[in-house]
PDB file of N, CA and C in Angstrom:
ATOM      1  N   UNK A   1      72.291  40.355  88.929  1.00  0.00           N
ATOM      2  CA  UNK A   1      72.454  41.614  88.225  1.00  0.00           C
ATOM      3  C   UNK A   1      71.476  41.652  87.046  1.00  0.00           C
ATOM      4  N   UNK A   2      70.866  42.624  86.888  1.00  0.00           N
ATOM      5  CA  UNK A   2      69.875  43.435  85.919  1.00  0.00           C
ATOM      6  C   UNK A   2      70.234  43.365  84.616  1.00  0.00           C
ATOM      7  N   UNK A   3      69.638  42.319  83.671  1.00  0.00           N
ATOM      8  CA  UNK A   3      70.412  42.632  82.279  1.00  0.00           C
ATOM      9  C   UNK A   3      70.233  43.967  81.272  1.00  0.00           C
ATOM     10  N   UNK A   4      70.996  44.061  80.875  1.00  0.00           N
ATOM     11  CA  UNK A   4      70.834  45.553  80.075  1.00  0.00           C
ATOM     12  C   UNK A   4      69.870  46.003  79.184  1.00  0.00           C
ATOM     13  N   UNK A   5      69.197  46.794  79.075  1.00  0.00           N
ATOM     14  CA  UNK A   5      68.365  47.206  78.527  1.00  0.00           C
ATOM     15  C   UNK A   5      67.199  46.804  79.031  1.00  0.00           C
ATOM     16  N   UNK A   6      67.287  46.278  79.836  1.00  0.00           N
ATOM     17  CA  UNK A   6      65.704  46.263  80.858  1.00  0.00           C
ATOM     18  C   UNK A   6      65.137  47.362  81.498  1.00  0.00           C
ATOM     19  N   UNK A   7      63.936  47.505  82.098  1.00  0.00           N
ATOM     20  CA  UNK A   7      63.378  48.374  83.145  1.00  0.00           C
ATOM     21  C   UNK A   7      64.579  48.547  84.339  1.00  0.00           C
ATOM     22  N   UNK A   8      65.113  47.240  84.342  1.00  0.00           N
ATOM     23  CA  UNK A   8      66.037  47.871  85.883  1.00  0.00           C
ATOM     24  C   UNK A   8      67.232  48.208  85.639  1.00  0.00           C
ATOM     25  N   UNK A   9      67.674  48.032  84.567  1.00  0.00           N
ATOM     26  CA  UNK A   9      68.861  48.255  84.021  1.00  0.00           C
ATOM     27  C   UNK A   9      68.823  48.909  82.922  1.00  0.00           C
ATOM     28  N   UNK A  10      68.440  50.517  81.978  1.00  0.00           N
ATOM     29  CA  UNK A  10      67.885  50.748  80.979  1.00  0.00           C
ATOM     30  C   UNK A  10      69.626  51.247  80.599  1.00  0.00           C
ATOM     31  N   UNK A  11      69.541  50.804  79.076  1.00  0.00           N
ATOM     32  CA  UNK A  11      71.071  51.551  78.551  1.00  0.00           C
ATOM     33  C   UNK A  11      71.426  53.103  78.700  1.00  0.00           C
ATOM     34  N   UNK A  12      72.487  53.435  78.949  1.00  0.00           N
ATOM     35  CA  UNK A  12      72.789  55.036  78.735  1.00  0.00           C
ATOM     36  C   UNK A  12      73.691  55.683  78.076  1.00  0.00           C
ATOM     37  N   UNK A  13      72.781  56.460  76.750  1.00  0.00           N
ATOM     38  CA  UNK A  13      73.921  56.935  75.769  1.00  0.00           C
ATOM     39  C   UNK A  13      73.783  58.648  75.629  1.00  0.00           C
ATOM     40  N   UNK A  14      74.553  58.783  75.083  1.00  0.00           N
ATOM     41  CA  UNK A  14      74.623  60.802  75.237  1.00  0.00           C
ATOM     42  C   UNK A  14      75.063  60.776  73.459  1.00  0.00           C
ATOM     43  N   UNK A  15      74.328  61.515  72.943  1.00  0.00           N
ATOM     44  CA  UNK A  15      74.285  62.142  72.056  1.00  0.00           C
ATOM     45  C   UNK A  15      74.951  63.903  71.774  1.00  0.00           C
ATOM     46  N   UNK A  16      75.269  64.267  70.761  1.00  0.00           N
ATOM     47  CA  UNK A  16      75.322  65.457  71.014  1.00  0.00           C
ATOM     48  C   UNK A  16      73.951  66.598  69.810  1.00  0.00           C
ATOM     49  N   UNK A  17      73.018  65.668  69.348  1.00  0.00           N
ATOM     50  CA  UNK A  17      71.918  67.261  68.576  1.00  0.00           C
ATOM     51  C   UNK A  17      70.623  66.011  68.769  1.00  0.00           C
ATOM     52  N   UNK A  18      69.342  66.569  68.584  1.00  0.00           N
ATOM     53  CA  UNK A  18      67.887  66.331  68.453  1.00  0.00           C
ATOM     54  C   UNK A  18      68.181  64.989  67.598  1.00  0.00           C
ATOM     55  N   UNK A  19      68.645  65.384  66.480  1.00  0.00           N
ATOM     56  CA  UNK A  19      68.668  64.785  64.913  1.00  0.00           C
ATOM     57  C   UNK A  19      69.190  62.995  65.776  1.00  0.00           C
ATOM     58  N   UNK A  20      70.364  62.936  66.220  1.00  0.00           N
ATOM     59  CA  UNK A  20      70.967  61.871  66.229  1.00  0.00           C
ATOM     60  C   UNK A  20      70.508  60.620  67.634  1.00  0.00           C
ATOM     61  N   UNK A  21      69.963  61.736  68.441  1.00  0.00           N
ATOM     62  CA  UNK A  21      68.534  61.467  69.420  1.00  0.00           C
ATOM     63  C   UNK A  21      67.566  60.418  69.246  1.00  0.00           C
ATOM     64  N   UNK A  22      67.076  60.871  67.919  1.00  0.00           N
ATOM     65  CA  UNK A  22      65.674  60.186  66.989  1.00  0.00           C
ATOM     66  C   UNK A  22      66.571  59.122  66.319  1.00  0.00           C
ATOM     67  N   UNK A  23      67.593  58.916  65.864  1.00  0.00           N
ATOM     68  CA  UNK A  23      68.128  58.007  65.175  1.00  0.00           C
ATOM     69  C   UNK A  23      68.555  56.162  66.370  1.00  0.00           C
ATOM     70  N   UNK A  24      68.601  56.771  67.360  1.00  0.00           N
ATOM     71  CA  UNK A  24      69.165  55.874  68.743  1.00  0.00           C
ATOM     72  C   UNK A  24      68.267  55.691  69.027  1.00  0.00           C
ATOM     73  N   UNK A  25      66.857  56.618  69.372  1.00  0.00           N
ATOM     74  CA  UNK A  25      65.889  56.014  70.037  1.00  0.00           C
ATOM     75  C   UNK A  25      65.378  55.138  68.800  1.00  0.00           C
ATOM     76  N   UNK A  26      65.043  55.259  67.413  1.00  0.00           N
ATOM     77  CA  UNK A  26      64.489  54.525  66.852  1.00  0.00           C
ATOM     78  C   UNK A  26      64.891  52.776  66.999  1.00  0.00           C
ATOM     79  N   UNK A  27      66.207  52.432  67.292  1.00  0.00           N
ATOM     80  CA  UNK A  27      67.126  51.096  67.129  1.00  0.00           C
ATOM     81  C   UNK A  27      66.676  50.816  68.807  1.00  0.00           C
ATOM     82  N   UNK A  28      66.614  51.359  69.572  1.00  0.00           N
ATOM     83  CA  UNK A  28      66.034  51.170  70.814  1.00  0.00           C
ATOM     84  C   UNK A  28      64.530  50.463  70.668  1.00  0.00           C
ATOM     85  N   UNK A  29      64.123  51.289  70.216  1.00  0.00           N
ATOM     86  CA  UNK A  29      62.247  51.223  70.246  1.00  0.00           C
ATOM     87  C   UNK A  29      62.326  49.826  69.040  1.00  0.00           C
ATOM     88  N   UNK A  30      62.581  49.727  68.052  1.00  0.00           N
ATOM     89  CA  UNK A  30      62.795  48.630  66.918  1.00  0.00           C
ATOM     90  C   UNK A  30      63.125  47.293  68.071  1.00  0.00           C
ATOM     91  N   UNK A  31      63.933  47.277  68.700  1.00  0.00           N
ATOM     92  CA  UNK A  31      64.807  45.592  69.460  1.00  0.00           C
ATOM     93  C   UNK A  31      63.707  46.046  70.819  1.00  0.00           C
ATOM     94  N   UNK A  32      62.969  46.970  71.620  1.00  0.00           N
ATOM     95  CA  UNK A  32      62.481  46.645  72.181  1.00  0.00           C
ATOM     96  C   UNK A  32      63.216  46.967  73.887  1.00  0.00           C
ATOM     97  N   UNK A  33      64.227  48.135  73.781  1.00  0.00           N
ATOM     98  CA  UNK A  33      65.153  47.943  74.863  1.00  0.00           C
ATOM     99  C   UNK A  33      65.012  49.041  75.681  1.00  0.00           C
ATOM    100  N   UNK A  34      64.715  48.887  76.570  1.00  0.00           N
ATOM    101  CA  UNK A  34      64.484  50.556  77.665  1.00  0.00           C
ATOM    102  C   UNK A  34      65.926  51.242  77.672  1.00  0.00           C
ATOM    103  N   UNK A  35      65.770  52.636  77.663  1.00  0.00           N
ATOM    104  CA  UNK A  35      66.883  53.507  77.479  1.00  0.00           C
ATOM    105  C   UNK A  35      66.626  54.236  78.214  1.00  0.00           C
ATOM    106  N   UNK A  36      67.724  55.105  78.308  1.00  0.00           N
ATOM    107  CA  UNK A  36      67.827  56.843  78.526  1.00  0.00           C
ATOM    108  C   UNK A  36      69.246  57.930  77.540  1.00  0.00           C
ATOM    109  N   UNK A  37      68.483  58.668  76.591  1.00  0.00           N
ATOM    110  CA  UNK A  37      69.020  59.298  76.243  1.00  0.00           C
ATOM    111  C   UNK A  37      69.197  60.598  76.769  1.00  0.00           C
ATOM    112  N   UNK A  38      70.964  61.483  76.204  1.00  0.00           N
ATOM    113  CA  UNK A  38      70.907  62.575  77.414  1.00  0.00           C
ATOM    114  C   UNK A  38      71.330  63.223  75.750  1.00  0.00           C
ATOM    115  N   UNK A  39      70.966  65.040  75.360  1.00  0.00           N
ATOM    116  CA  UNK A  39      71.489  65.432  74.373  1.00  0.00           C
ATOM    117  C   UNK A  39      72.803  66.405  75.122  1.00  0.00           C
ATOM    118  N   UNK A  40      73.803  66.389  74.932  1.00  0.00           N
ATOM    119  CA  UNK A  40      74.975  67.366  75.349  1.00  0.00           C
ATOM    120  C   UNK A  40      76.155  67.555  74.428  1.00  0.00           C
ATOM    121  N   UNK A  41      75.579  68.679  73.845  1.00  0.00           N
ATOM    122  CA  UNK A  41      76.099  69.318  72.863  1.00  0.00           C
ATOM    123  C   UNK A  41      78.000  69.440  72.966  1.00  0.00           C
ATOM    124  N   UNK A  42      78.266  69.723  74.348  1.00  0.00           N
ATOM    125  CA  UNK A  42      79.523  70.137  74.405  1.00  0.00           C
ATOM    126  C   UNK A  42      80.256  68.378  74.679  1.00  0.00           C
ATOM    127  N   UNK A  43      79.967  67.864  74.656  1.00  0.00           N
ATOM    128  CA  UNK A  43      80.521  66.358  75.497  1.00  0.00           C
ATOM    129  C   UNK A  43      80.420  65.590  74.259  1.00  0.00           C
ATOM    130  N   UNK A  44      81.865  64.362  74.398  1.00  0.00           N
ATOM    131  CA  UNK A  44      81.690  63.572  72.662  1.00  0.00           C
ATOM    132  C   UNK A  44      80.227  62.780  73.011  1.00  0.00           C
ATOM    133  N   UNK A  45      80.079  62.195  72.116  1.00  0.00           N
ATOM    134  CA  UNK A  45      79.137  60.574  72.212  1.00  0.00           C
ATOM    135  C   UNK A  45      79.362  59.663  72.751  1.00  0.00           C
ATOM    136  N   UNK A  46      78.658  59.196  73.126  1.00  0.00           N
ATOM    137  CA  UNK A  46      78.868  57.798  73.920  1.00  0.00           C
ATOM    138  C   UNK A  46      77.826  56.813  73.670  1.00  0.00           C
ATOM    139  N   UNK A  47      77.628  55.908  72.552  1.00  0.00           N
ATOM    140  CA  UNK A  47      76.765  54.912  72.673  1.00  0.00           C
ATOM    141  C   UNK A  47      77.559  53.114  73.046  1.00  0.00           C
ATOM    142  N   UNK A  48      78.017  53.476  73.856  1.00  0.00           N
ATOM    143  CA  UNK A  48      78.452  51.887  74.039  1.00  0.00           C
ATOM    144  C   UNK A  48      77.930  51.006  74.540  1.00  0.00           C
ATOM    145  N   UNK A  49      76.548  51.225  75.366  1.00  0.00           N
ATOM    146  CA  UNK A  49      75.380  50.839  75.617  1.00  0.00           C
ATOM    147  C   UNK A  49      75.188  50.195  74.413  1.00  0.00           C
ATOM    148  N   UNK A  50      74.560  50.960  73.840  1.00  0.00           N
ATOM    149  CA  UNK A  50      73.951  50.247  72.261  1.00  0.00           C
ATOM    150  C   UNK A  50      74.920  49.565  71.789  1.00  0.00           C
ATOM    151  N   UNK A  51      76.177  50.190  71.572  1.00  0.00           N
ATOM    152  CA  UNK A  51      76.782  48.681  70.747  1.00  0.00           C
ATOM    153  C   UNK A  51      76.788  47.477  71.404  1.00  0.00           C
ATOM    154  N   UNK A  52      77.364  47.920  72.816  1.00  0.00           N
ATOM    155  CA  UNK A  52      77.131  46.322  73.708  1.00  0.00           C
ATOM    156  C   UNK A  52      75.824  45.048  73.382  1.00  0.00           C
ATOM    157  N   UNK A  53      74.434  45.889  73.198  1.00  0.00           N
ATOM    158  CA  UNK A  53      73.619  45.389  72.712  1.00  0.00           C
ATOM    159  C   UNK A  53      73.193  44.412  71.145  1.00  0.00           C
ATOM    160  N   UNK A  54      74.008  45.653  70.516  1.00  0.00           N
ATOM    161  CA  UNK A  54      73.911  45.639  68.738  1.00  0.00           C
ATOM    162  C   UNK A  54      75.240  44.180  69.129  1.00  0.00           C
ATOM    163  N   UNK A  55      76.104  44.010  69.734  1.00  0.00           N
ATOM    164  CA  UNK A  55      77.312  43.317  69.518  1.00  0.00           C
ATOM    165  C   UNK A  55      77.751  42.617  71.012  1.00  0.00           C
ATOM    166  N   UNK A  56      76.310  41.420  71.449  1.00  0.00           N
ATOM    167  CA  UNK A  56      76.750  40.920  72.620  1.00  0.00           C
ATOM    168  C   UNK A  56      78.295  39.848  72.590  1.00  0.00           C
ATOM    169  N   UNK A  57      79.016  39.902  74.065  1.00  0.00           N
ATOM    170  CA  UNK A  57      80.155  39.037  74.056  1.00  0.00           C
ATOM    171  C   UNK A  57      79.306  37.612  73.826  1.00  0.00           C
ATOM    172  N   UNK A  58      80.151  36.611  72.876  1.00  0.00           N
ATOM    173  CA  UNK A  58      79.766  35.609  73.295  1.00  0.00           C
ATOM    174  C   UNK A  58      80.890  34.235  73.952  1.00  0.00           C
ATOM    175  N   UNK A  59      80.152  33.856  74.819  1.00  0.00           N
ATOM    176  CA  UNK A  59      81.445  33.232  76.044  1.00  0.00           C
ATOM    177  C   UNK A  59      82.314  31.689  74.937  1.00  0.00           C
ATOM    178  N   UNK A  60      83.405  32.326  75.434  1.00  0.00           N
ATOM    179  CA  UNK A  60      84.627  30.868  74.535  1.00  0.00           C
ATOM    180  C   UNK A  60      83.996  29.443  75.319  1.00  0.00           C
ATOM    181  N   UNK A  61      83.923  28.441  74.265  1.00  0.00           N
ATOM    182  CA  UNK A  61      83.693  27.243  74.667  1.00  0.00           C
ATOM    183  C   UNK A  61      85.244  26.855  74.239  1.00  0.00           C
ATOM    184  N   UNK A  62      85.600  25.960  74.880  1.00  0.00           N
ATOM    185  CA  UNK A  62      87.056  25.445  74.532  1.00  0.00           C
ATOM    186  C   UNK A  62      86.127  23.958  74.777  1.00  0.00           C
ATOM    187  N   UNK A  63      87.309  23.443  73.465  1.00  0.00           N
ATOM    188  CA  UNK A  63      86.909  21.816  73.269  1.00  0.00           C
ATOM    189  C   UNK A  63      87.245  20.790  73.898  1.00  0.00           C
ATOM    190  N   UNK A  64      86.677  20.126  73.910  1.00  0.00           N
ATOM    191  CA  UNK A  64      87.270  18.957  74.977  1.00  0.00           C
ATOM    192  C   UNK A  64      88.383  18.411  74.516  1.00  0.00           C
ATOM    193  N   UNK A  65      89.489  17.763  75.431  1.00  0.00           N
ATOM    194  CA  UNK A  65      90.767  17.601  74.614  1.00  0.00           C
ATOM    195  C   UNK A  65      90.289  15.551  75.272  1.00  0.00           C
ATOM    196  N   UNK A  66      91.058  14.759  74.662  1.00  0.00           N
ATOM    197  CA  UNK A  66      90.738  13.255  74.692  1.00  0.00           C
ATOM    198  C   UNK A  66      91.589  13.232  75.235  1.00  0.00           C
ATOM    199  N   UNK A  67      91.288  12.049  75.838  1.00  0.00           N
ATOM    200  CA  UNK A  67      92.434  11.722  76.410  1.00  0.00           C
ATOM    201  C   UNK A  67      93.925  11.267  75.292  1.00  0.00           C
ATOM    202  N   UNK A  68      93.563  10.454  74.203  1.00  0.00           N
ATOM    203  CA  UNK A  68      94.349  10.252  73.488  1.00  0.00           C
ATOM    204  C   UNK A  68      95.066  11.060  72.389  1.00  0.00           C
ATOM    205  N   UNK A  69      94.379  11.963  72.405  1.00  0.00           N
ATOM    206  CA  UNK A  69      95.082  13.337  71.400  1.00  0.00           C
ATOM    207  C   UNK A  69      96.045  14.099  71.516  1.00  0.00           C
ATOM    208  N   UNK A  70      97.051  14.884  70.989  1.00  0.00           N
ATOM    209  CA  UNK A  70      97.905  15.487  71.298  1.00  0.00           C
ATOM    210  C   UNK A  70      97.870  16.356  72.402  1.00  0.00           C
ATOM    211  N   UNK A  71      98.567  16.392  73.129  1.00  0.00           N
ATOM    212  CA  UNK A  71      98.684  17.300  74.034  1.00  0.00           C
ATOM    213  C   UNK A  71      98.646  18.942  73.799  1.00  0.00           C
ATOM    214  N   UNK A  72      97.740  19.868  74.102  1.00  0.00           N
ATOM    215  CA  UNK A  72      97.577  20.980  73.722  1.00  0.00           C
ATOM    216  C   UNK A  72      98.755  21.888  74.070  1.00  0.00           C
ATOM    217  N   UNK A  73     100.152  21.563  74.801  1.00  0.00           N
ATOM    218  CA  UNK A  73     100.839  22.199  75.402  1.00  0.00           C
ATOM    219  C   UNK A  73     101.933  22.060  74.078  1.00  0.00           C
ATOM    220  N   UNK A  74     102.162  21.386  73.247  1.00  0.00           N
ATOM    221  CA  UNK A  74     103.260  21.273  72.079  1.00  0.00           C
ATOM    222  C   UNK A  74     103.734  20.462  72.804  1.00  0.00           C
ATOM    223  N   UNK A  75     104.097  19.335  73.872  1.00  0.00           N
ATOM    224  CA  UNK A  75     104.933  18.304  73.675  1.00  0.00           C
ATOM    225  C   UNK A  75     105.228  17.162  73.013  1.00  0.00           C
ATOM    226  N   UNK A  76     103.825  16.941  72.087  1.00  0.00           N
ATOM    227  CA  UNK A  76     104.014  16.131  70.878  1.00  0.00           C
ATOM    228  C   UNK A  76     103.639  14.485  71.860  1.00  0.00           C
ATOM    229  N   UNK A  77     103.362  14.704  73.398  1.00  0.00           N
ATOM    230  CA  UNK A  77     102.816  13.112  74.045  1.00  0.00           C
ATOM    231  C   UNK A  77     101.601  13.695  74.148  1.00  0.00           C
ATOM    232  N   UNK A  78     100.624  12.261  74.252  1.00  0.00           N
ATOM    233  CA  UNK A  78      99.418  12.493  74.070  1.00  0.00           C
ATOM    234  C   UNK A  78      99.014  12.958  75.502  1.00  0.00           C
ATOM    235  N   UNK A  79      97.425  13.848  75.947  1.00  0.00           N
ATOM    236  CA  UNK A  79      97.394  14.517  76.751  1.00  0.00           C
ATOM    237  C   UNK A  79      97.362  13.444  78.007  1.00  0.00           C
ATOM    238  N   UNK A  80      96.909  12.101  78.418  1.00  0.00           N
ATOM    239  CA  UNK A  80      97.095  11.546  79.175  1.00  0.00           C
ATOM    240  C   UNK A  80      98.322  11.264  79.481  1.00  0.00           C
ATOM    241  N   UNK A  81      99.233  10.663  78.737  1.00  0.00           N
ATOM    242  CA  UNK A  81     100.485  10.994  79.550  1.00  0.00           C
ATOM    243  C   UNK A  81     101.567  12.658  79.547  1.00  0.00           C
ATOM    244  N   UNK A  82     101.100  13.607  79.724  1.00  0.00           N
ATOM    245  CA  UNK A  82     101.614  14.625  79.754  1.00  0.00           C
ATOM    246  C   UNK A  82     100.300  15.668  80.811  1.00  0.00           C
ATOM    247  N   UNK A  83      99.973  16.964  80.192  1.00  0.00           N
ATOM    248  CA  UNK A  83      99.285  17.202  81.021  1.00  0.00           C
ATOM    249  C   UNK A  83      98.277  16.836  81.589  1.00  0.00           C
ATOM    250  N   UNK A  84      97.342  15.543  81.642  1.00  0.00           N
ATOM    251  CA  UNK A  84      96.492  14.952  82.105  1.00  0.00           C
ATOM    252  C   UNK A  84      96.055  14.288  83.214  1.00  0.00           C
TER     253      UNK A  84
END
């Protein structure tokens, strides 16, 4: 799959006037990210494209549990003899 804001994958946000148009494409053109803006006056906004961008997920690392450490489940035995 095509990451976002590429040529094959360009973001898509809807605006509703000219004014707020020029403000999206500028943060586009600044990071470098292929778009398509649509202006529709009667329809809310939608930039969640861009925020997705402005605010990527970043994936949970969970820590390694020891073998000798508490057990992450609350039984108070260490994780080898309990869930391990």
């Amino acid at each position: 799959m095509a990451k976002l804001g590429t040529e094959k994958k360009p973001a898509i946000v809807r605006v509703q006037n000219e004014r707020r148009a020029q403000e999206i494409s500028s943060i586009f053109d600044k990071n470098g990210w292929k778009f398509i803006v649509g202006i529709e006056p009667d329809k809310p906004e939608d930039i969640s494209d861009l925020e997705k961008l402005l605010n990527p997920v970043k994936p949970i690392q969970s820590a390694k549990i020891g073998r000798n450490a508490p057990c992450p489940c609350g039984s108070g035995k260490k994780y080898k003899k309990c869930c391990g």
